[in-house]
Protein backbone atom coordinates (compact mmCIF):
# COMPACT_ATOMS: atom_id res chain seq x y z
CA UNK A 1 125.76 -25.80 176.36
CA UNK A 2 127.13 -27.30 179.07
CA UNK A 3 128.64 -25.18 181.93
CA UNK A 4 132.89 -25.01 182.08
CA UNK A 5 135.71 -24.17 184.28
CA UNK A 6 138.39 -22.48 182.94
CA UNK A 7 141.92 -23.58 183.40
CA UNK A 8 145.05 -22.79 181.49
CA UNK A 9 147.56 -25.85 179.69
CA UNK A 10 150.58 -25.75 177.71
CA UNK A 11 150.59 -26.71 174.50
CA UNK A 12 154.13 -28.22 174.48
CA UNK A 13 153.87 -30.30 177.82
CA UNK A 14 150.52 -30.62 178.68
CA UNK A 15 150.85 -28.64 181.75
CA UNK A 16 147.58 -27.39 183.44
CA UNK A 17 147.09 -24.72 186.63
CA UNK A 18 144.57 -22.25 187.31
CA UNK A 19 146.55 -19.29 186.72
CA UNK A 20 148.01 -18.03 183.24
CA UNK A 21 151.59 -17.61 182.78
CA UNK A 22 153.80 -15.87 179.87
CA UNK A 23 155.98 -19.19 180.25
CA UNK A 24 155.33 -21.86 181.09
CA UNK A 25 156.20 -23.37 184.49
CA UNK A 26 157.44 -26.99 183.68
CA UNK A 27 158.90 -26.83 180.34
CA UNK A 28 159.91 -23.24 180.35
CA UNK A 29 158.27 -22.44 176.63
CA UNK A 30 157.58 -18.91 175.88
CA UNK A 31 153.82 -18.34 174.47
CA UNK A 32 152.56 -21.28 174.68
CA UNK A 33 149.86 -21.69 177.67
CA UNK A 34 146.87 -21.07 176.53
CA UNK A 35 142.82 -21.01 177.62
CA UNK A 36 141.00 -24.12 178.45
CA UNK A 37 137.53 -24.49 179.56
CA UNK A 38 136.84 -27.87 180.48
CA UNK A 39 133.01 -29.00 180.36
CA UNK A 40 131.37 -30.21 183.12
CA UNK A 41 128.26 -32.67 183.23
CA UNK A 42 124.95 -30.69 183.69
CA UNK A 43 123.65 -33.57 186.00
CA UNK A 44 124.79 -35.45 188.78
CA UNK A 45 125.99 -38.92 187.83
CA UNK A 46 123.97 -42.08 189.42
CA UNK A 47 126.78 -43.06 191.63
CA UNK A 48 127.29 -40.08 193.52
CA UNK A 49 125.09 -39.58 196.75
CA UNK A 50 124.12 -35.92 198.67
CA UNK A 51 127.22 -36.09 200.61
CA UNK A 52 128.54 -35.38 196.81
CA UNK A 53 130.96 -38.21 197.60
CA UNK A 54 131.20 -41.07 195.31
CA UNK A 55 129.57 -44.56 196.01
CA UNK A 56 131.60 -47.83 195.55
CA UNK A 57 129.81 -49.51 192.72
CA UNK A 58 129.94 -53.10 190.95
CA UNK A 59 131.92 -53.58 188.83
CA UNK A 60 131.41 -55.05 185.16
CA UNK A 61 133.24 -58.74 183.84
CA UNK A 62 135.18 -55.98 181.24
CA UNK A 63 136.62 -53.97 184.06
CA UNK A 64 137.86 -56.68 186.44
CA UNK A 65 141.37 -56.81 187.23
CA UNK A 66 142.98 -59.79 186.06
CA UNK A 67 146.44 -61.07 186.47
CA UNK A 68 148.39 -60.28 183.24
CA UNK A 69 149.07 -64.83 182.68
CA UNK A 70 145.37 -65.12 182.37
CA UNK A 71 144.82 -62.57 179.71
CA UNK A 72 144.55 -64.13 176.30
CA UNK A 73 146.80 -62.40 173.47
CA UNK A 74 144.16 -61.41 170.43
CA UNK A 75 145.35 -62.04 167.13
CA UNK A 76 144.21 -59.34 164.51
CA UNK A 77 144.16 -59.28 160.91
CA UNK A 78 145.63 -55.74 160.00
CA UNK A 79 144.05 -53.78 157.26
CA UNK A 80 146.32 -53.22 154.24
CA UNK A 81 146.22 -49.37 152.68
CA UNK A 82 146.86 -50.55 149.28
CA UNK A 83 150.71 -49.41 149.34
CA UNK A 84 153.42 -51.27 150.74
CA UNK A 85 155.56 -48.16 151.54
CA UNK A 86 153.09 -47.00 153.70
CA UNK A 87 151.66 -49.94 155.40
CA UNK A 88 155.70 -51.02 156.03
CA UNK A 89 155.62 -47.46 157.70
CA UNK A 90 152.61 -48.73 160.18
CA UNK A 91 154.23 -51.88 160.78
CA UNK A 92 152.29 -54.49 158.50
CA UNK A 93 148.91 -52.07 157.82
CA UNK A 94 146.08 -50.47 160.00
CA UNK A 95 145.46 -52.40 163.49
CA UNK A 96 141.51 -52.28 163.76
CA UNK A 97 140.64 -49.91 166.35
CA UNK A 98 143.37 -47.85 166.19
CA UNK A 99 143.99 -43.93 165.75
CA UNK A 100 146.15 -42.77 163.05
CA UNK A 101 147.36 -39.11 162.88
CA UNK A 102 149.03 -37.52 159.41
CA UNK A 103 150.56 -34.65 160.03
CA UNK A 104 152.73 -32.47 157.02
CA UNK A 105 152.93 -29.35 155.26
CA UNK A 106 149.83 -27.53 153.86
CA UNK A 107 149.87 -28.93 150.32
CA UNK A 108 152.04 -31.80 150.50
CA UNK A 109 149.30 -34.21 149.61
CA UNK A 110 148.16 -35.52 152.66
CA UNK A 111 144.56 -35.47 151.93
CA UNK A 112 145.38 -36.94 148.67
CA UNK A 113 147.36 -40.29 150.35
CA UNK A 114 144.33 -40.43 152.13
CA UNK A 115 141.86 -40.31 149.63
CA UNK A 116 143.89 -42.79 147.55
CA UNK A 117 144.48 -45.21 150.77
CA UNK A 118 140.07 -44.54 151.31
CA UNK A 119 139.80 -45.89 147.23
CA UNK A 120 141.92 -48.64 147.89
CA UNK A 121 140.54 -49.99 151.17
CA UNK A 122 137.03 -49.51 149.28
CA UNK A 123 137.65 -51.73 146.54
CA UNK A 124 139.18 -54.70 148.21
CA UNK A 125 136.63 -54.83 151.10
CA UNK A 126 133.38 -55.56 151.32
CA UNK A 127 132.47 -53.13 154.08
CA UNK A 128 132.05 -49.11 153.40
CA UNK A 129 134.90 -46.66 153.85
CA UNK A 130 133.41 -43.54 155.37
CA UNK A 131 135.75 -40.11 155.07
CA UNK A 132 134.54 -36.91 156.63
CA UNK A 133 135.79 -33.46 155.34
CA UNK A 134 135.81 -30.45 157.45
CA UNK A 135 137.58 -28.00 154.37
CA UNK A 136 135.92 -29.45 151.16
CA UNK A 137 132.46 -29.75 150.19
CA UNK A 138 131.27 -33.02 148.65
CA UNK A 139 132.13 -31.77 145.18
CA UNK A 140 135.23 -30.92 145.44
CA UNK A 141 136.37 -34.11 146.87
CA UNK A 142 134.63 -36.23 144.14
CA UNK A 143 136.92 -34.20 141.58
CA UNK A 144 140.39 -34.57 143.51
CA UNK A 145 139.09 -38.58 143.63
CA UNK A 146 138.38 -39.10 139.81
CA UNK A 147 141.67 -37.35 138.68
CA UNK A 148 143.67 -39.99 141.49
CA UNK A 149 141.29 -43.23 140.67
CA UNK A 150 139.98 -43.31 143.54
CA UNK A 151 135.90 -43.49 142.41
CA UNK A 152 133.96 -46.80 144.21
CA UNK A 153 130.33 -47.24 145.27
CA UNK A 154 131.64 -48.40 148.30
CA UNK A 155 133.65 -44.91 149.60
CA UNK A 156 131.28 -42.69 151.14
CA UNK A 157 132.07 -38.85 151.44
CA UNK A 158 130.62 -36.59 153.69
CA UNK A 159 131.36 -32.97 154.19
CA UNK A 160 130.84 -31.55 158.08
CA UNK A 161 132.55 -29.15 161.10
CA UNK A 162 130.26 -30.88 163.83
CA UNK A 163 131.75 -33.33 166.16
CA UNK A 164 128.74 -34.61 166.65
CA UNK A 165 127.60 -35.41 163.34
CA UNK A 166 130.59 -37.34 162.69
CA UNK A 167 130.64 -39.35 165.64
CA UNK A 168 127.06 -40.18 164.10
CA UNK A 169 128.19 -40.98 160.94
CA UNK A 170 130.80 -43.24 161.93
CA UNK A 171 128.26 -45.09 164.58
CA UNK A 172 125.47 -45.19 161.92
CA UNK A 173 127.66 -46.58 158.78
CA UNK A 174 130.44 -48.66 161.16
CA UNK A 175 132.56 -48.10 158.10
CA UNK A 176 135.86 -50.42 157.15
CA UNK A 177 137.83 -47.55 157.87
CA UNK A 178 136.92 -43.92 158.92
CA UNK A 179 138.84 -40.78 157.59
CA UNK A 180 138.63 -37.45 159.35
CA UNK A 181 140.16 -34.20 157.58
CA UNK A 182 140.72 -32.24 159.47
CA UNK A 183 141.09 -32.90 163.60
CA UNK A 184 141.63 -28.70 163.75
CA UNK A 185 138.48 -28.02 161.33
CA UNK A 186 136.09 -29.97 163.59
CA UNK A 187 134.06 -28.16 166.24
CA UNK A 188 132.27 -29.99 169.40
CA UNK A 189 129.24 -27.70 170.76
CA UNK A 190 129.60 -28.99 174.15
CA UNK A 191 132.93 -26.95 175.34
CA UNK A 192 133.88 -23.29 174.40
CA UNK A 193 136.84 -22.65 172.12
CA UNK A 194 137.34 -21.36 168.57
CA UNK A 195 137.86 -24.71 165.78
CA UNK A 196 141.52 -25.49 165.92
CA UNK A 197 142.38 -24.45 169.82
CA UNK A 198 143.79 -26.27 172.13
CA UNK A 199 139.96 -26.82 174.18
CA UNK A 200 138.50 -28.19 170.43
CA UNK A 201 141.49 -29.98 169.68
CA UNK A 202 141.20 -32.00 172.96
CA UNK A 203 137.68 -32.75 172.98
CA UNK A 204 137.41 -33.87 169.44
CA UNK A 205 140.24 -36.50 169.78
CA UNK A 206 139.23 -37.79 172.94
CA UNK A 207 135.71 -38.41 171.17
CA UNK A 208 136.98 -39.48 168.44
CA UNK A 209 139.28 -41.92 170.02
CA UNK A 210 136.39 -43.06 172.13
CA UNK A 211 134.52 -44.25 169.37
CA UNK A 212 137.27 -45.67 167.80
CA UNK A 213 137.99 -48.39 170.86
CA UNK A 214 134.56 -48.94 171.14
CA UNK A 215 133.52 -50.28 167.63
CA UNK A 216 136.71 -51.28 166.75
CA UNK A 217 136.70 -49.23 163.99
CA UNK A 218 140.22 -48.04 162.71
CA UNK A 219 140.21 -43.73 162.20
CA UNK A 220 142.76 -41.57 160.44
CA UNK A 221 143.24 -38.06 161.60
CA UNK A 222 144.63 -35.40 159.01
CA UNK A 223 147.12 -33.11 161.50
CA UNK A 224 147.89 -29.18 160.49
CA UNK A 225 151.55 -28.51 161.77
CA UNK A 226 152.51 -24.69 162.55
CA UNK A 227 155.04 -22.26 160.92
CA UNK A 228 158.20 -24.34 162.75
CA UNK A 229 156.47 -27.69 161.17
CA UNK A 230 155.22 -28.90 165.04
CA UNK A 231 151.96 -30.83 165.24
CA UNK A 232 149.25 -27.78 165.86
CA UNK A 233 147.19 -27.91 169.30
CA UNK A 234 148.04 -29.55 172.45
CA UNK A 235 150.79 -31.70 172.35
CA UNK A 236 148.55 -33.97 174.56
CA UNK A 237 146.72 -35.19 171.08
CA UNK A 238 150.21 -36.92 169.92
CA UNK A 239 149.93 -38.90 173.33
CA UNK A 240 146.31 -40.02 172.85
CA UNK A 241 146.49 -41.47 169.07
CA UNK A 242 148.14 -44.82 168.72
CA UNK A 243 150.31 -43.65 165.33
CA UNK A 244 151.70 -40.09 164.85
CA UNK A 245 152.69 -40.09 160.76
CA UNK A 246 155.19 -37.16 159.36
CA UNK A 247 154.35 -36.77 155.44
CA UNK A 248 157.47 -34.76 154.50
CA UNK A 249 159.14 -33.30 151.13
CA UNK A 250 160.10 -30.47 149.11
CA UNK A 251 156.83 -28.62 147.49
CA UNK A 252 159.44 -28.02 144.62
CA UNK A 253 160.39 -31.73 144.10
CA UNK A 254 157.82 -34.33 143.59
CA UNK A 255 159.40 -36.73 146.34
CA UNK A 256 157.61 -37.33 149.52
CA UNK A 257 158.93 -39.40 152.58
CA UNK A 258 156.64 -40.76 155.56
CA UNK A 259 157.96 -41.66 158.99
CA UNK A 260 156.52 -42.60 161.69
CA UNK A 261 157.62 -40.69 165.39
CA UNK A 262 155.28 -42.69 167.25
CA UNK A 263 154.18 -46.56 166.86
CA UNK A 264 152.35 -48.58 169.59
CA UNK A 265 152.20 -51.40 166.95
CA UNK A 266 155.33 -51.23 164.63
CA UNK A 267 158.80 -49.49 164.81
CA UNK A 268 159.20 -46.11 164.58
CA UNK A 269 162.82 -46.35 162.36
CA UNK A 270 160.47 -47.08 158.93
CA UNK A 271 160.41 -44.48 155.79
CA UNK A 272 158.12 -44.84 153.05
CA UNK A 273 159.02 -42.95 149.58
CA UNK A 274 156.18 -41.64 147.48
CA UNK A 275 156.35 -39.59 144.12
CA UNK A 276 153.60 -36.61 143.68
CA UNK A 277 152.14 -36.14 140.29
CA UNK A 278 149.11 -35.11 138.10
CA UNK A 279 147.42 -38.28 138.57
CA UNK A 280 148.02 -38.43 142.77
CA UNK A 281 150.61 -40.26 144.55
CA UNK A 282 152.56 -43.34 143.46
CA UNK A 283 154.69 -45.25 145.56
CA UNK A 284 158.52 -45.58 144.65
CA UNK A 285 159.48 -49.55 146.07
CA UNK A 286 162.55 -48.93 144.78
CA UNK A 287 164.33 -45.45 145.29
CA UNK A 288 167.79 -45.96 144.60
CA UNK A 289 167.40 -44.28 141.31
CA UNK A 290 166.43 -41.08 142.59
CA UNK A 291 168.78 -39.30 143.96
CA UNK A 292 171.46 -40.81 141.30
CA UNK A 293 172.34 -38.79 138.39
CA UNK A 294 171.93 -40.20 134.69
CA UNK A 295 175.07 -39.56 133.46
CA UNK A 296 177.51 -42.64 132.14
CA UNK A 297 180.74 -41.11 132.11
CA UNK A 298 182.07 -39.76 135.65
CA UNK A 299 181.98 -36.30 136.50
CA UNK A 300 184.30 -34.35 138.41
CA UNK A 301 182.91 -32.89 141.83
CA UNK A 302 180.48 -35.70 142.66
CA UNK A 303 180.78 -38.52 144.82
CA UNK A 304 178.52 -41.12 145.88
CA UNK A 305 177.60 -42.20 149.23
CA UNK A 306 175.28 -44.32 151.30
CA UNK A 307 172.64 -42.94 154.26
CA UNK A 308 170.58 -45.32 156.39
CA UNK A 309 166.79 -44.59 157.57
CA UNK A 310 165.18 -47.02 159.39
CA UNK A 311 166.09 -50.11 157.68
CA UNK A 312 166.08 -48.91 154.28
CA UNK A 313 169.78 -47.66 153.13
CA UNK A 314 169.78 -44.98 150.11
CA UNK A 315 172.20 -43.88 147.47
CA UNK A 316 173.22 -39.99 147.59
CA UNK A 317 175.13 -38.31 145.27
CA UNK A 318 176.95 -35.46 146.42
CA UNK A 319 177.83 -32.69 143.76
CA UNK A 320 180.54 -29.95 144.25
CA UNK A 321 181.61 -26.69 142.77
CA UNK A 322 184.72 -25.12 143.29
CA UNK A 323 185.17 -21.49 142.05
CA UNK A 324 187.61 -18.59 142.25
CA UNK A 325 185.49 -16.11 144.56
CA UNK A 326 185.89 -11.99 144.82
CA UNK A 327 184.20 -11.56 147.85
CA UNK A 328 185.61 -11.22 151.14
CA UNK A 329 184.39 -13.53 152.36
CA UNK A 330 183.94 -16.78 149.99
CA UNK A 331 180.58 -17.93 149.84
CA UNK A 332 179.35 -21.02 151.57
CA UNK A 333 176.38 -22.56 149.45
CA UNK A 334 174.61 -26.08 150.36
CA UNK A 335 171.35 -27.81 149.19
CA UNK A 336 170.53 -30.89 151.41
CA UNK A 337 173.57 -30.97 153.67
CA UNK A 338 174.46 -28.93 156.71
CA UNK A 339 176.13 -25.57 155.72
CA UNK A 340 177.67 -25.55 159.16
CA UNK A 341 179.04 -28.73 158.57
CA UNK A 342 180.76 -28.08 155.12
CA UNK A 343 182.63 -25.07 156.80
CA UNK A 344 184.00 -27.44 159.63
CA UNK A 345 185.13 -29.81 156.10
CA UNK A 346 186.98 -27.44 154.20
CA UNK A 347 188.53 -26.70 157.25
CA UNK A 348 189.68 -30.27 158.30
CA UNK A 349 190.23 -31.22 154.40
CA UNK A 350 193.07 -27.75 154.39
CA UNK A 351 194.55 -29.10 157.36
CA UNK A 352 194.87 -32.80 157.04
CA UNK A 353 194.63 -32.91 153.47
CA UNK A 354 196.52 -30.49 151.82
CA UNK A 355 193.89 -28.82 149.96
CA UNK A 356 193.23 -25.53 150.28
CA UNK A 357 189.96 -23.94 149.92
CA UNK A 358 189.22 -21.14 152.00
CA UNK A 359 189.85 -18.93 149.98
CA UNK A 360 187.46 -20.06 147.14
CA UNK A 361 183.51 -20.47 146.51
CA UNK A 362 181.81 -23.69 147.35
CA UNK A 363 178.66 -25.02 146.22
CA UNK A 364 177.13 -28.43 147.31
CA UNK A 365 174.36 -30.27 146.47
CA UNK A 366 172.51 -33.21 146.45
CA UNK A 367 169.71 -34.55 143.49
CA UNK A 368 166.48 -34.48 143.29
CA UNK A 369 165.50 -33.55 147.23
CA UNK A 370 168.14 -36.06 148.66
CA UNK A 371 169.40 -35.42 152.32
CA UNK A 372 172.80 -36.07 153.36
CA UNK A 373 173.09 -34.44 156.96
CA UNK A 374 174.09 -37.66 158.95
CA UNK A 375 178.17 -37.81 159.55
CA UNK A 376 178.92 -40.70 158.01
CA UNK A 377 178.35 -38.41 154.67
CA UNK A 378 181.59 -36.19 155.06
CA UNK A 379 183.99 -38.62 153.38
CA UNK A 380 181.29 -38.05 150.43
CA UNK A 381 181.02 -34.55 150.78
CA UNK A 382 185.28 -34.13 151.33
CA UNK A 383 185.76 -36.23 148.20
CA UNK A 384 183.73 -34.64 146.19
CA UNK A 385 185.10 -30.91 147.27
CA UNK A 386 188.97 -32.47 146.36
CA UNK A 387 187.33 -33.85 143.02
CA UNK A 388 186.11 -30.59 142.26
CA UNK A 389 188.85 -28.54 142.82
CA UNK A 390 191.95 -31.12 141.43
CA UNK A 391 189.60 -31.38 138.31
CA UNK A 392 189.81 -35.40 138.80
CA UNK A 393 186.42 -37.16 138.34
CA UNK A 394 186.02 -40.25 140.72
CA UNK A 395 184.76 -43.28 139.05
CA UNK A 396 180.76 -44.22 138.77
CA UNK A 397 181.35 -47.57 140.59
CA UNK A 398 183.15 -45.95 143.82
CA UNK A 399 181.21 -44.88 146.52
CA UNK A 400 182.52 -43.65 150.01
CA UNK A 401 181.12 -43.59 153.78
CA UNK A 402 182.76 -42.28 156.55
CA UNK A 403 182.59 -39.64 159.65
CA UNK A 404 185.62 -37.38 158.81
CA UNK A 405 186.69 -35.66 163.00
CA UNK A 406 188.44 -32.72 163.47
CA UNK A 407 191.79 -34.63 163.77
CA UNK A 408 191.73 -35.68 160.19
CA UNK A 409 190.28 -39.70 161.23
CA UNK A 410 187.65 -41.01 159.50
CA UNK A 411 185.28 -42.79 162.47
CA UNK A 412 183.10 -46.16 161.77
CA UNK A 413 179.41 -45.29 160.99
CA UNK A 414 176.38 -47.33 162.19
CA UNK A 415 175.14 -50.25 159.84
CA UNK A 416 177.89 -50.01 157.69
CA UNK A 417 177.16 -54.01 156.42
CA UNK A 418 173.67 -52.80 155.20
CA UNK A 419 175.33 -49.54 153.57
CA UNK A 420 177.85 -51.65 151.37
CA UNK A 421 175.20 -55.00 150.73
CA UNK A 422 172.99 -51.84 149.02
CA UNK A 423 176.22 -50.64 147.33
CA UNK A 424 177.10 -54.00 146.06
CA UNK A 425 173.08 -55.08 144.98
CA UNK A 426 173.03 -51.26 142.82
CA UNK A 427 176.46 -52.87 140.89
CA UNK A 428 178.87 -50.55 142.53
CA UNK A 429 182.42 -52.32 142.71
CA UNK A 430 184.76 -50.34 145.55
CA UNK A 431 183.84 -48.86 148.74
CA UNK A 432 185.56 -46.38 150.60
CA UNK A 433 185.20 -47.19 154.26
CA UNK A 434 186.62 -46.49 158.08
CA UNK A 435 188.83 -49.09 159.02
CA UNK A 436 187.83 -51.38 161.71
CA UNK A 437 188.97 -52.09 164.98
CA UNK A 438 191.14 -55.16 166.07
CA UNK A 439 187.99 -56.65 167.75
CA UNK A 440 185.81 -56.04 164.86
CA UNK A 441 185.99 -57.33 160.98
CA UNK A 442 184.35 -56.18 157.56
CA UNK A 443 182.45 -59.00 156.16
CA UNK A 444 183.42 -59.19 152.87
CA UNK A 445 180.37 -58.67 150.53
CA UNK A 446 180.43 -60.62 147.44
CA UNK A 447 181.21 -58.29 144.31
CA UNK A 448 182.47 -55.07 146.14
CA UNK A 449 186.11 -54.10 146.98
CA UNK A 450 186.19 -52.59 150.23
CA UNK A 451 188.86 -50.62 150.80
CA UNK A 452 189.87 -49.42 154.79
CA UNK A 453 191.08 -45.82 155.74
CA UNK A 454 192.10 -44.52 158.73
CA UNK A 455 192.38 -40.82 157.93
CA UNK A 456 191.54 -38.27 155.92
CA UNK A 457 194.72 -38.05 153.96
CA UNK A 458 194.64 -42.08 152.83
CA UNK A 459 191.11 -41.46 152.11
CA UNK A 460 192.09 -38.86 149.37
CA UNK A 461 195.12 -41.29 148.26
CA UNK A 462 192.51 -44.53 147.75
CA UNK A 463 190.53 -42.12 145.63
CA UNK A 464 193.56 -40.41 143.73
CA UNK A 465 192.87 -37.16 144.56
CA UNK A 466 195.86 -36.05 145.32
């Protein structure tokens, strides 16, 4: 083994100093330097002389400086994954040579996305699609593959914890694409360090991402996150992949959303929707239906509004209960909305609107694993509180959008053309929006009423709730 030098880094900033420290000096994070021993080569390189100062050498056509008009712009054919959610999420599909890291939950089915992305790469190519597991054996993976279709000649499995061997593997097979599960299960015998430290975590990336550059072979990285759902080891490794991937969703719903926090070849704005069953993971084009309820006549308590994420705007359906309480203190219940946020609501809807309910029990809730925490859900939320406590349903083809302030105004929210072109294409007929400013003007969208407020109180009137 080679010989090291110890040093200390933060995890969170990638700070390094010879000396360890209870927090860290440049980001100020409790807990989180930790030991690094950094290997050293065991023989002096070629270029270095006995003065042990480095020698000028020549240098190759690759490493020349050039001036940035004379280098040519490649144009590469990007790999597709098989589903269009995710490869929208990577910009267009997998740029050979690049790094991809998934990250999510233990459980959420990142492996799986993986293994069905491996079976679909497999049988449109004519290359091999190589994917290394450092927590299941052979067997196990073959299983988990015939239950989600994903069974070709050409998708080779191996099962390993040794950096080396895998660099091997993927130098030996130069496979189509290369899968590696997991980056904190993989061990390098040339530094010190327990499998999943920060020392490990380092060296098997940089390898990793070594090989990847240099045989233009395209490598996806499974990521463990820790207890507060952070990316686990150094936060150095998000820097050194190309794509950082969040697989997200509620273990008790069968939804599952992927964004992407860090692109170097695609925006970063995308979400992908995915539904999680028996047979593996499907891909929802289309989730409008979701998070809508089923029901044909309206209901009182629910509203519907509109959220944007990246460019893809979704249909949320706010539900409400209003009851009598005998506590206290009047309980404050929420399921995919901010609880803080309701609290500030009822307050502003008792003051500007008339409606009183402080004293009484509120429950809130959206379907099927649907958030609604960005502002321009309050008029949503605030209509559906007054619905639920006047006993007046609002009609199915009404939906409303809107930042509700502490003054009682109702404030513009971003992309509101997209919000009410997705209203209008689901068949919903009025809109409930923030009236615009003089130097500003809705564009009418063909189909769908729009219908401006300017505070809380003519809010509640358009919807006759009061």
């Amino acid at each position: 083994m080679a010989k090291s030098s110890t040093q200390y880094v933060c995890t969170e900033c990638g700070w390094t100093g010879a000396k360890w420290f209870g927090r860290c000096p440049e980001c100020g994070q409790w807990g989180t330097v930790e030991e690094f021993h950094q290997a050293r080569p065991s023989k002096r390189s070629a270029g270095s002389s006995g003065s042990g100062r480095t020698q000028p050498s020549l240098l190759s056509a690759e490493a020349q400086a050039q001036p940035i008009t004379q280098v040519g712009m490649e144009t590469t054919n990007r790999l597709s994954t098989g589903f269009e959610e995710f490869d929208r999420v990577l910009g267009g599909g997998i740029v050979p040579g690049s790094v991809i890291l998934i990250a999510g939950e233990p459980g959420i089915g990142k492996s799986t996305l993986l293994l069905e992305t491996a079976g679909n790469i497999a049988k449109n190519s004519t290359k091999n699609v190589l994917y290394i597991s450092g927590e299941e054996s052979q067997a196990q993976i073959r299983m988990r593959a015939s239950r989600v279709g994903a069974v070709h000649e050409s998708l080779l499995l191996a099962a390993t914890t040794d950096l080396g061997t895998c660099l091997s593997l993927i130098e030996a097979n130069k496979p189509e694409l290369a899968i590696v599960d997991s980056a904190q299960t993989i061990t390098s015998q040339d530094v010190d360090g327990i499998s999943g430290g920060s020392t490990q975590v380092r060296e098997v990336a940089s390898a990793l991402i070594d090989v990847a550059k240099t045989h233009d072979i395209p490598i996806m990285l499974v990521g463990h996150v820790t207890k507060d759902g952070a990316i686990a080891g150094p936060r150095t490794l998000e820097h050194l992949v190309d794509v950082v991937c969040q697989f997200e969703g509620d273990s008790q719903t069968a939804l599952r959303m992927l964004h992407a926090a860090k692109n170097r070849f695609g925006p970063t704005d995308e979400m992908g929707c995915f539904d999680m069953s028996g047979q593996g993971i499907e891909e929802v084009t289309n989730p409008a239906g979701l998070f809508l309820s089923t029901s044909e006549a309206p209901v009182e308590g629910t509203c519907v509004t509109f959220t944007v994420d990246g460019h893809r705007s979704l249909p949320i359906e706010i539900q409400a209960l209003v009851t009598n309480s005998v506590l206290p203190t009047p309980r404050r219940n929420t399921n995919g909305i901010d609880a803080n946020r309701l609290a500030m609501l009822a307050a502003v809807l008792y003051r500007h609107g008339r409606v009183n309910l402080l004293t009484k029990d509120l429950y809130v809730s959206t379907i099927a694993g649907g958030l609604a925490k960005e502002p321009g859900s309050d008029l949503a939320i605030v209509a559906a509180l007054a619905s639920a406590a006047s006993s007046k349903p609002i009609d199915k083809t009404v939906c409303a959008m809107g930042e509700i302030s502490l003054t009682g105004q109702v404030r513009p929210v971003p992309q509101l053309a997209h919000r009410m072109s997705e209203a209008a294409r689901l068949g919903f007929t009025r809109a409930v929006v923030p009236a615009h400013r003089s130097d500003q003007r809705i564009k009418a969208v063909p189909g769908l009423k729009v219908i401006e407020v300017s505070s809380l109180a003519s809010a509640l009137d358009a919807l006759q709730l009061r």
